[in-house]
Protein backbone atom coordinates (compact mmCIF):
# COMPACT_ATOMS: atom_id res chain seq x y z
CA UNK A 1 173.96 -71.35 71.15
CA UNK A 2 170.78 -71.41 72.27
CA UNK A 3 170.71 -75.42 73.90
CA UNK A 4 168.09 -76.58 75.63
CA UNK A 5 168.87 -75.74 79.29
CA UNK A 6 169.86 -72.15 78.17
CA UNK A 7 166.49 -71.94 76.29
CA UNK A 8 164.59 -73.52 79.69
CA UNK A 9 166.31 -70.66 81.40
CA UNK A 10 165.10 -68.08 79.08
CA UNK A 11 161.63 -69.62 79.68
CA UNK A 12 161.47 -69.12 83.65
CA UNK A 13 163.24 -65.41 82.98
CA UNK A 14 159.95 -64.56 80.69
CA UNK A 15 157.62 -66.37 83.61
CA UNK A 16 159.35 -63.37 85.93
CA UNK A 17 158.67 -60.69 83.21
CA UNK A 18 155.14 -61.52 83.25
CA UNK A 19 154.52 -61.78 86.79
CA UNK A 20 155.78 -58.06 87.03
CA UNK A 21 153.83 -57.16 83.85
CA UNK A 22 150.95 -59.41 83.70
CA UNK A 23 149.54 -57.37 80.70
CA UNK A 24 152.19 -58.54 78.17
CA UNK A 25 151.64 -62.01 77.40
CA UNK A 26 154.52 -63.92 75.24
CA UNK A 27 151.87 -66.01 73.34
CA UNK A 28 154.96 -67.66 71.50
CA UNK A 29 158.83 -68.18 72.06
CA UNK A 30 161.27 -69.43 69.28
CA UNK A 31 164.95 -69.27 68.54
CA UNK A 32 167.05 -69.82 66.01
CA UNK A 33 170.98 -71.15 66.28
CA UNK A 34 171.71 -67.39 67.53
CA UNK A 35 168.14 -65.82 67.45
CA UNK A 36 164.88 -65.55 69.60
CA UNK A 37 162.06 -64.65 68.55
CA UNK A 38 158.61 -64.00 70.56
CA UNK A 39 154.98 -63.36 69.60
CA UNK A 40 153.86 -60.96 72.26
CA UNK A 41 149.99 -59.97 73.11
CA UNK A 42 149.86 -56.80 74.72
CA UNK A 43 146.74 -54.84 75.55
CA UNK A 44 145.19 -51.81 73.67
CA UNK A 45 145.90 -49.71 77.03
CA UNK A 46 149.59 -50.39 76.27
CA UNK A 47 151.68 -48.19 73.42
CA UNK A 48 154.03 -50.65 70.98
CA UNK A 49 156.70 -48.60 71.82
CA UNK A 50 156.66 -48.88 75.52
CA UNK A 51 156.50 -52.47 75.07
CA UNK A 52 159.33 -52.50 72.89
CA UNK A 53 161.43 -50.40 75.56
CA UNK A 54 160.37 -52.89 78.25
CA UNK A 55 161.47 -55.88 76.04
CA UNK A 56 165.26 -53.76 75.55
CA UNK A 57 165.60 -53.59 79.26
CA UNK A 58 164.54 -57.23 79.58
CA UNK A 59 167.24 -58.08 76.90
CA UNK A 60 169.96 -55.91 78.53
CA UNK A 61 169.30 -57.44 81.93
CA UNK A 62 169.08 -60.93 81.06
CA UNK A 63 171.94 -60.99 78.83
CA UNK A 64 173.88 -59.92 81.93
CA UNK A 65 172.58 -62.84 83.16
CA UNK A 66 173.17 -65.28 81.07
CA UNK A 67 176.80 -64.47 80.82
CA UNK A 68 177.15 -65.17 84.69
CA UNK A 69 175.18 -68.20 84.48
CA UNK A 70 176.93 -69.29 81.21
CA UNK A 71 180.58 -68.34 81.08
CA UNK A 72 181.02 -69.75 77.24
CA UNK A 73 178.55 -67.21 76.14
CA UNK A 74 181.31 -64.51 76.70
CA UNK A 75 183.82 -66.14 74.06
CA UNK A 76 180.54 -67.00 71.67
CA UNK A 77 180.15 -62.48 71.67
């Protein structure tokens, strides 16, 4: 699922988290045939869990996205 221009577009959507979050840094992105996965640095000023809720609204949002972007992604879920 995840090809390389999907991926590329996951790349610029993290470059847009960080500019409106500069403290969380994804130090690492990976994926999987149906999986991401991300090494995140965050700072001590910042909880886990308030990192983690920021990442679910990230995932909500952008997998809006992606199924506008990439209409096969609806019959793949």
């Amino acid at each position: 699922m995840f090809k390389e221009g999907i991926f590329a577009y996951l790349e610029n959507k993290l470059a847009e988290v960080t500019e409106r979050y500069p403290l969380i840094k994804f130090d690492r992105v990976n994926h999987d045939r149906d999986r991401l996965h991300f090494l995140v640095s965050i700072p001590p000023t910042m909880s886990v869990g308030s990192v983690i809720g920021i990442i679910g609204i990230i995932e909500q949002n952008t997998s809006w996205e992606f199924k506008q972007k990439f209409p096969f992604l609806k019959r793949v879920y």
